[in-house]
N, C-alpha and C. Protein backbone atom coordinates (compact mmCIF):
# COMPACT_ATOMS: atom_id res chain seq x y z
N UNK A 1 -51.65 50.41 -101.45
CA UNK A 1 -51.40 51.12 -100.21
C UNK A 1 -50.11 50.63 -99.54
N UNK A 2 -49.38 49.38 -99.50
CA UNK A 2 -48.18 48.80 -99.07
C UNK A 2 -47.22 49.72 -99.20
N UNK A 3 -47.20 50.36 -100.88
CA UNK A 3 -46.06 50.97 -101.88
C UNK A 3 -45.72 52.08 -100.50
N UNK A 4 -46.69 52.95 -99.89
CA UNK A 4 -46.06 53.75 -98.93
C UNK A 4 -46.57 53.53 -97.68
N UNK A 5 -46.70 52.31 -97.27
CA UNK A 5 -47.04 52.22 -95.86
C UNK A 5 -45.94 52.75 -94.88
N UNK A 6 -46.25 52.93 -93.76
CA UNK A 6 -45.19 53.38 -92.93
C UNK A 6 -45.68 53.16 -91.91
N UNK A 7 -44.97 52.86 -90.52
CA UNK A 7 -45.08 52.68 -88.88
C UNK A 7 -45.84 54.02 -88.20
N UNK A 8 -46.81 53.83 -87.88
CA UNK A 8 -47.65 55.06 -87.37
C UNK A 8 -47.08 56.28 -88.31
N UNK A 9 -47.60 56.67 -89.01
CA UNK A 9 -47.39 57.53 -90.32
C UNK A 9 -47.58 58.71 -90.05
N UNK A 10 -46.50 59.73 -90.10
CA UNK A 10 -46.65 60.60 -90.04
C UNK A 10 -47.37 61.74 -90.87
N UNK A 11 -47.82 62.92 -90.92
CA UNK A 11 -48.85 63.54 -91.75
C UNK A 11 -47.55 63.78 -92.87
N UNK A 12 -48.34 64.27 -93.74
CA UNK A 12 -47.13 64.14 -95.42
C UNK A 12 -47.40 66.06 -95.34
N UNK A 13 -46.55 66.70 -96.28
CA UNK A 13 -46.60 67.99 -96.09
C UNK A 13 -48.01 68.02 -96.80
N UNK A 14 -48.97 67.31 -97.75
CA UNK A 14 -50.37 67.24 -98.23
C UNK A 14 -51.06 67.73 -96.34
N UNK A 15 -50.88 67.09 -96.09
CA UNK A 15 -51.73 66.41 -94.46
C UNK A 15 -51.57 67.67 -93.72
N UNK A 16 -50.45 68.31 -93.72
CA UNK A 16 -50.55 69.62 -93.24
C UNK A 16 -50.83 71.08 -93.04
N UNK A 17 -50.69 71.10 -94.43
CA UNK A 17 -51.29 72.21 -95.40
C UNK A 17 -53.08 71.75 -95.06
N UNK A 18 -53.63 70.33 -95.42
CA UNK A 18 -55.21 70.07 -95.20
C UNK A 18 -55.39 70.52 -93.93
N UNK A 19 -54.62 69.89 -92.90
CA UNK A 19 -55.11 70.52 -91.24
C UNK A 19 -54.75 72.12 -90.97
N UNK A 20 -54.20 72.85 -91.63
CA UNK A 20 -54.08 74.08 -91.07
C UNK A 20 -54.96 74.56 -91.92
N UNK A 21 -55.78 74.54 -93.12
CA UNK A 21 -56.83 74.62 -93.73
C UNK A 21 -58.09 74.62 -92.97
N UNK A 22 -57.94 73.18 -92.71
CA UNK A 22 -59.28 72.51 -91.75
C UNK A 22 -59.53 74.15 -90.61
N UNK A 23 -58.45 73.87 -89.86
CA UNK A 23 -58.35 74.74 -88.97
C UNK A 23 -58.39 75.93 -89.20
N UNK A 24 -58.79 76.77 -90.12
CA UNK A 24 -59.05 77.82 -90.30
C UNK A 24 -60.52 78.04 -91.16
N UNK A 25 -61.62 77.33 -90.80
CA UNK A 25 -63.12 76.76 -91.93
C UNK A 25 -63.54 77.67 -90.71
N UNK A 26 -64.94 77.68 -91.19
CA UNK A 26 -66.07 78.70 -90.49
C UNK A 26 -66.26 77.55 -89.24
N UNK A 27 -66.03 76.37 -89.30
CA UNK A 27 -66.78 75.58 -87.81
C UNK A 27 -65.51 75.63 -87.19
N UNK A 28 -64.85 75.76 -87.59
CA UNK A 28 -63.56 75.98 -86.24
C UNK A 28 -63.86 77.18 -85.80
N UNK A 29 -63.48 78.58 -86.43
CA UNK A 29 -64.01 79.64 -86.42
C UNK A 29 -64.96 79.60 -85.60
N UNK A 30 -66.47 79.04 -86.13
CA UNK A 30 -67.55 79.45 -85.02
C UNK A 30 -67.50 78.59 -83.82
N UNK A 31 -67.31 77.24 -84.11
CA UNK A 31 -67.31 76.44 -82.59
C UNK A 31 -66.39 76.30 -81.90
N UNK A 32 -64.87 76.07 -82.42
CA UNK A 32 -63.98 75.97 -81.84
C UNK A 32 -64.09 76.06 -80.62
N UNK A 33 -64.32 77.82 -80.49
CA UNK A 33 -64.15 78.31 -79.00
C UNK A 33 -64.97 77.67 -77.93
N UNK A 34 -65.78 76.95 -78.33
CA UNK A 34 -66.82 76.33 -77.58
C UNK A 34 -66.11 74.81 -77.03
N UNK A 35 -65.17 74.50 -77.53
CA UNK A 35 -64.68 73.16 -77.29
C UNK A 35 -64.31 72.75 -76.16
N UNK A 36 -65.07 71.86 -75.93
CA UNK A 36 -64.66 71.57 -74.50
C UNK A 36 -63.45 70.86 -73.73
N UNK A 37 -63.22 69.78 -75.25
CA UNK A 37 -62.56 68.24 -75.09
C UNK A 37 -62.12 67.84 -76.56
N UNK A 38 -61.13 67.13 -76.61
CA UNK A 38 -60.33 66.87 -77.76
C UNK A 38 -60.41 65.45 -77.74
N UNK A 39 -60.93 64.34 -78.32
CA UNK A 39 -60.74 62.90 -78.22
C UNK A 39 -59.73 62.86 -79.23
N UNK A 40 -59.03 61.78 -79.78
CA UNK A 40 -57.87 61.42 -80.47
C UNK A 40 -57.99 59.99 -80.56
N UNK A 41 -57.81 59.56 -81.73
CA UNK A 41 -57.10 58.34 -81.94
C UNK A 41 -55.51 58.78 -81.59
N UNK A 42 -54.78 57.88 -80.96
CA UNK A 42 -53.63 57.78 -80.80
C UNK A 42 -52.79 57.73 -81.39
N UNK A 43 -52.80 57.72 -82.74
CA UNK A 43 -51.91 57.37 -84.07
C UNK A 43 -51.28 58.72 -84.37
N UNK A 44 -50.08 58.90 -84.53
CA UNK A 44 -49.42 60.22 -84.47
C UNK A 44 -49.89 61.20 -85.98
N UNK A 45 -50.81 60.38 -86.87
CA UNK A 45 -51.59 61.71 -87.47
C UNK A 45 -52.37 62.11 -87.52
N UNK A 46 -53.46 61.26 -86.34
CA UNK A 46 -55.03 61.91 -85.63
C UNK A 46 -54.06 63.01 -84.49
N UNK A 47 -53.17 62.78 -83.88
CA UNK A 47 -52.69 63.70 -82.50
C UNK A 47 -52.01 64.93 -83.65
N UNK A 48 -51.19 64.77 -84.49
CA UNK A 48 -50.77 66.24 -85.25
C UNK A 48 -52.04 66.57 -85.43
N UNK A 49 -52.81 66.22 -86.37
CA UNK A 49 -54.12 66.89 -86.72
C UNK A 49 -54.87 67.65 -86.35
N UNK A 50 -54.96 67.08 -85.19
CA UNK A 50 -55.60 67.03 -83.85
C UNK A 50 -54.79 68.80 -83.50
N UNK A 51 -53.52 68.58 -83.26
CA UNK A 51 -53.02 69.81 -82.62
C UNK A 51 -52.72 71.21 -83.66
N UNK A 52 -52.92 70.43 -85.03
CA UNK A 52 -52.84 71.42 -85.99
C UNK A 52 -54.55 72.56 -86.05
N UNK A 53 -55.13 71.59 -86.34
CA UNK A 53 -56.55 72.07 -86.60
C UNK A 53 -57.20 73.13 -85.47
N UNK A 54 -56.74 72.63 -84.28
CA UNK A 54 -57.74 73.10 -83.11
C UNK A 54 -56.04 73.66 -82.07
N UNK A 55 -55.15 74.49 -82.71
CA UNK A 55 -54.23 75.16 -82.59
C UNK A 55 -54.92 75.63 -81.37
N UNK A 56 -55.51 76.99 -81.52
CA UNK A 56 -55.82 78.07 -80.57
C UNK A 56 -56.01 77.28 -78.97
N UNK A 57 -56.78 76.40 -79.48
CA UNK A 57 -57.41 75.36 -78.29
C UNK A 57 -56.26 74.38 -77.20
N UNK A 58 -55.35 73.68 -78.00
CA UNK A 58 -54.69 73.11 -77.76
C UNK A 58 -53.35 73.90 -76.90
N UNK A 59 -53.42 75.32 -77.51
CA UNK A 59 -51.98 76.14 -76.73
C UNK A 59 -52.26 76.16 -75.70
N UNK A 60 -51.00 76.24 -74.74
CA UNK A 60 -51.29 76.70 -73.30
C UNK A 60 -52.31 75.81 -72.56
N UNK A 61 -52.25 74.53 -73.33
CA UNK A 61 -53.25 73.38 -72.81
C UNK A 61 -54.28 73.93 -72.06
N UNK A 62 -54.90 74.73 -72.52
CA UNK A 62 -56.37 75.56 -72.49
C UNK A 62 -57.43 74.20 -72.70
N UNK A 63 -58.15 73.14 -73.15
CA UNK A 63 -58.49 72.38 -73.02
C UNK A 63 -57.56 70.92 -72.75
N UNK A 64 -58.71 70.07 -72.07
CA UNK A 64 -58.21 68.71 -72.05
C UNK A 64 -58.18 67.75 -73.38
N UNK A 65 -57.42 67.17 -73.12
CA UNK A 65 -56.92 66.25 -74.77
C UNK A 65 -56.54 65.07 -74.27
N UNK A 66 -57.88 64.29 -74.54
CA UNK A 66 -57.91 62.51 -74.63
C UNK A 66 -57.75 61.73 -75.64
N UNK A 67 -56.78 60.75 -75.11
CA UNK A 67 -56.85 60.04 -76.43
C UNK A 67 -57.14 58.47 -76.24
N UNK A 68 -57.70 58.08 -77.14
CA UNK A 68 -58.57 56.84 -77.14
C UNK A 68 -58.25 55.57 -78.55
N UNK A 69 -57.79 54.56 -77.74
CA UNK A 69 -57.39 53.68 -78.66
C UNK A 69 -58.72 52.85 -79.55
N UNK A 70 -60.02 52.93 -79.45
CA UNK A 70 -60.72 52.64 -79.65
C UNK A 70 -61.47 53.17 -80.87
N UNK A 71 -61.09 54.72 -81.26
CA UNK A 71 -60.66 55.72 -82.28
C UNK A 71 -59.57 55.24 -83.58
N UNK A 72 -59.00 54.31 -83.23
CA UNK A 72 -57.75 53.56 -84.33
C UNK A 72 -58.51 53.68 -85.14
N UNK A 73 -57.82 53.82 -87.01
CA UNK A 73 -58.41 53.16 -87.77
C UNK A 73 -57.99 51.95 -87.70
N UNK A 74 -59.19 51.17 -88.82
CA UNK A 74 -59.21 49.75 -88.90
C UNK A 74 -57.59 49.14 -89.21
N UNK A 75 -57.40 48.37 -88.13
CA UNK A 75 -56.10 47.57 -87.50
C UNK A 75 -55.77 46.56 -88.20
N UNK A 76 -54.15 46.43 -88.64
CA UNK A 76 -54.18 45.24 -89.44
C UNK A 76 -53.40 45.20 -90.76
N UNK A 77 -52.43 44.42 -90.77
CA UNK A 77 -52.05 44.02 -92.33
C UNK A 77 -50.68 45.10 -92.44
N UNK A 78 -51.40 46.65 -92.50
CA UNK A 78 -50.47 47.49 -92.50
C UNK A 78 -50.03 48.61 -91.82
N UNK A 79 -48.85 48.72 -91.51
CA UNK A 79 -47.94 49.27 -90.63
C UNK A 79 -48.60 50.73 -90.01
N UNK A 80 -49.06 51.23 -91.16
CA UNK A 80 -49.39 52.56 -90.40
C UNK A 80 -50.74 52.71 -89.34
N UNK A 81 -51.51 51.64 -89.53
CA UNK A 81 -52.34 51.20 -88.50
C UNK A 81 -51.70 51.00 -87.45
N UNK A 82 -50.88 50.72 -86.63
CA UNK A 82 -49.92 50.18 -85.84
C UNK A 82 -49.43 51.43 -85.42
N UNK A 83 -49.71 51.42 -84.05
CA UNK A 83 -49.13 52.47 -83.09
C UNK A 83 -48.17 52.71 -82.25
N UNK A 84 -47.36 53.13 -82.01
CA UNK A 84 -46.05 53.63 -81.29
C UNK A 84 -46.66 53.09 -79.34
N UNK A 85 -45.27 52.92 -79.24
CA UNK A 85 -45.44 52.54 -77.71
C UNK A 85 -46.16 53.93 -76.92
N UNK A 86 -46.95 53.66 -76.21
CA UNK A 86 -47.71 54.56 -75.15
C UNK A 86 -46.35 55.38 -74.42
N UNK A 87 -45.39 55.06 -74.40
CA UNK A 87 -44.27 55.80 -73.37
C UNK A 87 -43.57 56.83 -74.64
N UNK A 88 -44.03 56.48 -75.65
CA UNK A 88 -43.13 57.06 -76.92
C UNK A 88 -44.01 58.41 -77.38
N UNK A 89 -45.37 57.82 -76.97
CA UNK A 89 -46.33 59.25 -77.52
C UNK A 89 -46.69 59.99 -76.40
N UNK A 90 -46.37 59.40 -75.10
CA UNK A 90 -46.76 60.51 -73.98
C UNK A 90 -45.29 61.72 -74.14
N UNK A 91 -43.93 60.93 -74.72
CA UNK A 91 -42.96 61.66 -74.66
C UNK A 91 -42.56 62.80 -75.70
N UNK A 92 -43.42 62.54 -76.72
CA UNK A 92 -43.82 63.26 -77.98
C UNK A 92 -44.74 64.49 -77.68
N UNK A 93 -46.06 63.65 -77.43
CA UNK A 93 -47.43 64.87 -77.46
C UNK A 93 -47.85 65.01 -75.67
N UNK A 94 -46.71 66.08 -75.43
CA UNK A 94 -47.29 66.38 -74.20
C UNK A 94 -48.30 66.84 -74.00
N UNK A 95 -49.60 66.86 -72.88
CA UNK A 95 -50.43 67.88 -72.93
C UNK A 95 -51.70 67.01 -73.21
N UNK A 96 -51.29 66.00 -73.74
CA UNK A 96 -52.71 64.71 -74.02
C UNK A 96 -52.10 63.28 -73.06
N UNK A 97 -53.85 63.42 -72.89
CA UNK A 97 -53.85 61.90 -71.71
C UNK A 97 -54.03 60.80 -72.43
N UNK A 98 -52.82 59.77 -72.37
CA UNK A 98 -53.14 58.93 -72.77
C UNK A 98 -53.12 57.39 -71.60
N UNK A 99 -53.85 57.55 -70.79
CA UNK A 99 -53.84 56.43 -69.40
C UNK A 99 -54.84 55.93 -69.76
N UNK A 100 -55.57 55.56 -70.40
CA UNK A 100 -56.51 54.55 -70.98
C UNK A 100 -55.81 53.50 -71.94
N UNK A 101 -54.07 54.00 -72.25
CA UNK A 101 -53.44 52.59 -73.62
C UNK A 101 -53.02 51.92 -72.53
N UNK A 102 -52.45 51.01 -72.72
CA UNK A 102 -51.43 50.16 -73.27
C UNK A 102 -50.45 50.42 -73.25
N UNK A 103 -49.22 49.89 -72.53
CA UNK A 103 -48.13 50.49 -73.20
C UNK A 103 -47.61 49.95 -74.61
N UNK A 104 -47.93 48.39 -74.66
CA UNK A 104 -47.53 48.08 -76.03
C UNK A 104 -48.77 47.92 -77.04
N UNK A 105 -48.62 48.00 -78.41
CA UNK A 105 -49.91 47.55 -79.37
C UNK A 105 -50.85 46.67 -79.10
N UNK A 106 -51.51 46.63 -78.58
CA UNK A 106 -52.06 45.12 -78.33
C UNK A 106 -53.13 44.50 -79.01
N UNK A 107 -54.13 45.68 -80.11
CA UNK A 107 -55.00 45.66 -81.55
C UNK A 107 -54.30 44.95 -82.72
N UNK A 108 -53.22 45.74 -82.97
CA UNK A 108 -52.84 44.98 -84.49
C UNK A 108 -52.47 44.07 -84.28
N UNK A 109 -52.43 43.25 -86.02
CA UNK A 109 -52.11 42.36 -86.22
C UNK A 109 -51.24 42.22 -87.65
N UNK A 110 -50.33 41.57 -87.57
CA UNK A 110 -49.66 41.59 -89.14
C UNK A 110 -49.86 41.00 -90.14
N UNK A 111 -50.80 39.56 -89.50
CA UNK A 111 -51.52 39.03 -90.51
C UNK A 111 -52.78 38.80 -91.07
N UNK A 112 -53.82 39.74 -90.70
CA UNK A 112 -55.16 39.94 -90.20
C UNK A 112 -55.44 41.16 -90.27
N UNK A 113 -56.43 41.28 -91.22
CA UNK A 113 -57.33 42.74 -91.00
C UNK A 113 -58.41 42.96 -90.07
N UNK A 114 -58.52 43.68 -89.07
CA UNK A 114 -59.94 43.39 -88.19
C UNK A 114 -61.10 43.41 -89.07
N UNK A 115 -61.80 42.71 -87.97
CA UNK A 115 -63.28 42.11 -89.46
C UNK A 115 -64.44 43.44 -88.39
N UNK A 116 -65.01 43.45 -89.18
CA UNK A 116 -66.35 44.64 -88.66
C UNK A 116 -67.31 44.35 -87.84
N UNK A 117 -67.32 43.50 -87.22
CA UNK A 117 -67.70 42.95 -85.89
C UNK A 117 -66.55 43.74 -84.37
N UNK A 118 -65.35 43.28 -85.27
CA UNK A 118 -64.43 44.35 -84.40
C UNK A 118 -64.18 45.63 -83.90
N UNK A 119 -64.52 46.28 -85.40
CA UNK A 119 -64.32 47.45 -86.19
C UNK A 119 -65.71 47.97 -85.40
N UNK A 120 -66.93 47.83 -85.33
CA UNK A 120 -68.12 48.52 -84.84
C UNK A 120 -68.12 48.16 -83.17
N UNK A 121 -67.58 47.13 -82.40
CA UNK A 121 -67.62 47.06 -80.80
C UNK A 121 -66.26 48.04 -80.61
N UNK A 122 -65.90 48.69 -80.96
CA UNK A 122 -64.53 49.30 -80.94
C UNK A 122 -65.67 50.81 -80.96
N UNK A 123 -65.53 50.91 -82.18
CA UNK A 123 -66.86 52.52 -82.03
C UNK A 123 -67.94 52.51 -81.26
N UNK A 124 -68.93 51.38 -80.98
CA UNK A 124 -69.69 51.29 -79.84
C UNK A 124 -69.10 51.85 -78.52
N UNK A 125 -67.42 50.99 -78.10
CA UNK A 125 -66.53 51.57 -77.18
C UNK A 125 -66.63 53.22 -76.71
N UNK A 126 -66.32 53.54 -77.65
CA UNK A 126 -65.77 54.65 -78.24
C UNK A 126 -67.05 55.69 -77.87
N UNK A 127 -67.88 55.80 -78.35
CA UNK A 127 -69.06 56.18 -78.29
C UNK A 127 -70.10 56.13 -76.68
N UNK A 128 -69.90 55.03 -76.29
CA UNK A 128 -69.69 54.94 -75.19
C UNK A 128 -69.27 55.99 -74.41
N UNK A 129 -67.73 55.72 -74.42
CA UNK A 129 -66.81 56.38 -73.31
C UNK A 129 -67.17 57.93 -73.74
N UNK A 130 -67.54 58.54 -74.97
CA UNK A 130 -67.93 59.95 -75.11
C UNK A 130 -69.10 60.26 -74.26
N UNK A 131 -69.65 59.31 -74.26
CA UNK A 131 -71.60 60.21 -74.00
C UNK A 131 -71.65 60.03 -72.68
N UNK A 132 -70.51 59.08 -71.88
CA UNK A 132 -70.61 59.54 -70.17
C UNK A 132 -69.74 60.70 -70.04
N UNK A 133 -68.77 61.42 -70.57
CA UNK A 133 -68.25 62.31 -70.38
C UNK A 133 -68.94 63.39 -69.63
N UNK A 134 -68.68 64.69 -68.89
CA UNK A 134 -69.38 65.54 -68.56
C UNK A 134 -69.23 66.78 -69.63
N UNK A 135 -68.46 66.72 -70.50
CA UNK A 135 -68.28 67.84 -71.38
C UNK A 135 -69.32 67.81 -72.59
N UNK A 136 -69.77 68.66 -72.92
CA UNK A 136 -71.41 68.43 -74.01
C UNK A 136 -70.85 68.57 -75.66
N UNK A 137 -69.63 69.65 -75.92
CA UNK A 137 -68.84 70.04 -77.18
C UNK A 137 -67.66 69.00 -77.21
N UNK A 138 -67.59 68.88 -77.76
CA UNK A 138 -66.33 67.17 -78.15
C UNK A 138 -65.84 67.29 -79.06
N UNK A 139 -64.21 67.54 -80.19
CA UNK A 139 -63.75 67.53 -80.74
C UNK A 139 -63.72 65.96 -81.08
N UNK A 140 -63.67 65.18 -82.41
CA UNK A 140 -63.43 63.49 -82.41
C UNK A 140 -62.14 63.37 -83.86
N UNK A 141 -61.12 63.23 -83.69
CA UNK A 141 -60.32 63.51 -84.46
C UNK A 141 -59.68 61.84 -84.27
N UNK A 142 -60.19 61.19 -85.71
CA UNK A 142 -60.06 59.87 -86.25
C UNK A 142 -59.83 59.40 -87.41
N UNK A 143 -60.45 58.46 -88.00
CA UNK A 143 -59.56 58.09 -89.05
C UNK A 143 -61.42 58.51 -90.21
N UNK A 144 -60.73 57.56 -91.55
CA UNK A 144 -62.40 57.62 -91.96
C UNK A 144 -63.16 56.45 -92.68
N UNK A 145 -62.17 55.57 -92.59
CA UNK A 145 -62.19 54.16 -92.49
C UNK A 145 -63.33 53.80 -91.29
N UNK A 146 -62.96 54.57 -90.13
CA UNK A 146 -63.57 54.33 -88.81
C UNK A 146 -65.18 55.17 -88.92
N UNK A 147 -64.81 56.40 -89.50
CA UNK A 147 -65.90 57.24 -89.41
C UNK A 147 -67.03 56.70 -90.40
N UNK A 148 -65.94 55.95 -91.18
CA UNK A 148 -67.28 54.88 -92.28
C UNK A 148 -67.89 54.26 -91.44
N UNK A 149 -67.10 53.52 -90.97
CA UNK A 149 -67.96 52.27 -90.10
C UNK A 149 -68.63 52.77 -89.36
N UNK A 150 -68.47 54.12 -88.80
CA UNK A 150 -69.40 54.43 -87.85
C UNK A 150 -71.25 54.91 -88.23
N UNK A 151 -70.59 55.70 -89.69
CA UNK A 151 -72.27 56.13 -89.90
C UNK A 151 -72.81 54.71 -90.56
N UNK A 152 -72.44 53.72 -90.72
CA UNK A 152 -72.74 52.31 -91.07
C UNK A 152 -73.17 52.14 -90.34
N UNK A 153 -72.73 51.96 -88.75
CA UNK A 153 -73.35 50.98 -87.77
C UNK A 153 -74.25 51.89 -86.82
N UNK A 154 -74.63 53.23 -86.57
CA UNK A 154 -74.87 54.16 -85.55
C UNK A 154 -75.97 54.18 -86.56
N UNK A 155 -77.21 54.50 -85.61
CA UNK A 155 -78.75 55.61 -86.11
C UNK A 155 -78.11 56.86 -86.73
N UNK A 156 -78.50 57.10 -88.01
CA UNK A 156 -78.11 58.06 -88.36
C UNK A 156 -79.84 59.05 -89.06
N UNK A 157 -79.61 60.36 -88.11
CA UNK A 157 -80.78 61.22 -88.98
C UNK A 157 -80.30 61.99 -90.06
N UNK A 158 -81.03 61.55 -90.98
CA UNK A 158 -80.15 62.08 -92.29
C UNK A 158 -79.38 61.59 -92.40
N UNK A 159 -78.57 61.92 -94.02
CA UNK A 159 -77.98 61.33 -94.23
C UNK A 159 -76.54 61.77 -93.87
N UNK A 160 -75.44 61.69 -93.53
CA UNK A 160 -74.03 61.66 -92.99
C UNK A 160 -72.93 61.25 -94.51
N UNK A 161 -72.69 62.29 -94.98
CA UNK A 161 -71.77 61.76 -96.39
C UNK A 161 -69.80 61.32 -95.96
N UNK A 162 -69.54 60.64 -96.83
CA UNK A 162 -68.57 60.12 -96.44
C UNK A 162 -67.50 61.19 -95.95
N UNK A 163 -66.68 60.94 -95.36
CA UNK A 163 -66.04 61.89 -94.63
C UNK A 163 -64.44 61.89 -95.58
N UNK A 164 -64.08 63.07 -96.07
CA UNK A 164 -63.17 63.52 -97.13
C UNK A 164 -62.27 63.76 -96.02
N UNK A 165 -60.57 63.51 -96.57
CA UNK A 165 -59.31 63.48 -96.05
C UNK A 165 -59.45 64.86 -94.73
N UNK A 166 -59.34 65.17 -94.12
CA UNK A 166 -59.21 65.78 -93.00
C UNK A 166 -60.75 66.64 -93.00
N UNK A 167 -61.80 66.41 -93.47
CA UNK A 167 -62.76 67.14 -93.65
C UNK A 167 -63.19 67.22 -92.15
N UNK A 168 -63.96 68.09 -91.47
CA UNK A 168 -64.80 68.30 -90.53
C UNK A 168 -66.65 68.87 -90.74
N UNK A 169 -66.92 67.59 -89.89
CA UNK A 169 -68.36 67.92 -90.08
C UNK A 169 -68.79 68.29 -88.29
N UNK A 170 -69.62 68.73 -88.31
CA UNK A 170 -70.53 68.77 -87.24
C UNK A 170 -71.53 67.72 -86.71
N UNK A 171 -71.59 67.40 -85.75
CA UNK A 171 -73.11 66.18 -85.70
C UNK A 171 -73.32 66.61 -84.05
N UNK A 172 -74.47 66.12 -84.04
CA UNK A 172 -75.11 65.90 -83.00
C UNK A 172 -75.50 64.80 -81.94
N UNK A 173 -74.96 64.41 -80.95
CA UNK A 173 -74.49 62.50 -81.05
C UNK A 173 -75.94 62.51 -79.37
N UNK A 174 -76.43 61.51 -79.57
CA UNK A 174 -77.26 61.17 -78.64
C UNK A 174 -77.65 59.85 -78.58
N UNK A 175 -78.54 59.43 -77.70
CA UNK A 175 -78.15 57.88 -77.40
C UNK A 175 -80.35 57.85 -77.47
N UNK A 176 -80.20 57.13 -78.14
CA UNK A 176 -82.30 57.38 -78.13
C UNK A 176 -82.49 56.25 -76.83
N UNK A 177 -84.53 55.78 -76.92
CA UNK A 177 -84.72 55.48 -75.81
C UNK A 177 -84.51 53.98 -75.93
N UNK A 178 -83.84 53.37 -77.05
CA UNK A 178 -83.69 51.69 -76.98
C UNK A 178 -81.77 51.63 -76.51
N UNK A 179 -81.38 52.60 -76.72
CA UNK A 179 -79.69 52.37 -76.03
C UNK A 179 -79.23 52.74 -77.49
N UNK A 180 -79.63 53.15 -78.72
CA UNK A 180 -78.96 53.11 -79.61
C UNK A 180 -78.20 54.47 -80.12
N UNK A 181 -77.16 54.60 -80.62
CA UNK A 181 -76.26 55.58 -80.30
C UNK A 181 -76.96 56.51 -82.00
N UNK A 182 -77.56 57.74 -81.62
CA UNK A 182 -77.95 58.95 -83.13
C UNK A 182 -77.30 59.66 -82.76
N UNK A 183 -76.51 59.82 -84.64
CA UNK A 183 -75.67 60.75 -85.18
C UNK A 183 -76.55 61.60 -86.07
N UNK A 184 -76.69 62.83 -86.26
CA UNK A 184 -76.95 64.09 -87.16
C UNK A 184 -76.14 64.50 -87.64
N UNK A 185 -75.72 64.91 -88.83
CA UNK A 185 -74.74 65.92 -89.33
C UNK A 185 -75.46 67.63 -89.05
N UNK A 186 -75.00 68.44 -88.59
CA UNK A 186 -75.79 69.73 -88.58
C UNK A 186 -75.28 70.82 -89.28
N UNK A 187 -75.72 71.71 -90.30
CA UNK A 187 -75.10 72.70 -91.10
C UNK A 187 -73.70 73.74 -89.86
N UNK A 188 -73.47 74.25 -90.16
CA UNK A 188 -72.49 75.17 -89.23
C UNK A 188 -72.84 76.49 -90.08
């Protein structure tokens, strides 16, 4: 993975062609319009993705678009984990809030991979800050490194299959009666 690492990595023309794909599947199609809210990892190819996939949504900043450093994939070692200054991506992706960063990196590390103790209080975070939201439909546009860790560490009903390069699934996210955060995958 070194051979093409790169500084917050931009999508490859592969990555683009997948998100305008993505963005044209029957759950965009059927839910899209229902979207309330856009979360984001901050990394400039969850925010293209992000604005590729859910196009219709995103024009004319017709919904709100958050972005959440807590969404990173797993931090560490290499460059493209590593995110652009907060003044650099508000000046880029207008139209998304990003007043929850940082202005500088303050996750990575260059010599250190975060260990999964990290990696799951980060999605706990994350998960968190979704389920007080007032919006009920939630776009979560992340990594899948992260989305691993997540059906790893979260109640999951059923089973949740690994999540393929820009794939979109559906779930159903609720918090049961011990505090613990259930994920569903649901057909579309």
């Amino acid at each position: 993975m070194k051979v093409d690492d790169a500084f917050d990595a931009e999508l490859t023309d592969d990555g683009i062609r997948q998100a305008k794909v993505a963005g044209a599947t029957e759950i965009v199609r059927a839910r899209g319009a229902n979207i309330e809210l856009i979360v984001s990892s901050p990394l400039t190819r969850c925010l293209h993705t992000g604005a590729l996939v859910f196009a219709d949504q995103v024009k004319d900043d017709k919904i709100p678009k958050l972005v959440c450093d807590d969404l990173r994939e797993i931090s560490g070692w290499l460059v493209n984990a590593k995110r652009r200054r907060r003044s650099e991506l508000e000046a880029k992706w207008t139209g998304w809030d990003f007043k929850s960063l940082t202005e500088e990196d303050e996750l990575w590390e260059e010599d250190r991979l975060e260990d999964d103790e990290s990696v799951v209080a980060r999605i706990n975070s994350a998960l968190k800050m979704i389920s007080e939201l007032p919006q009920s439909n939630i776009a979560v546009v992340a990594h899948g490194g992260l989305f691993r860790k997540m059906t790893e560490s979260v109640v999951t009903k059923g089973e949740i299959s690994r999540f393929n390069n820009c794939e979109l699934k559906t779930c159903t996210f609720d918090v049961d009666a011990f505090g613990n955060f259930v994920l569903e995958e649901i057909e579309c």
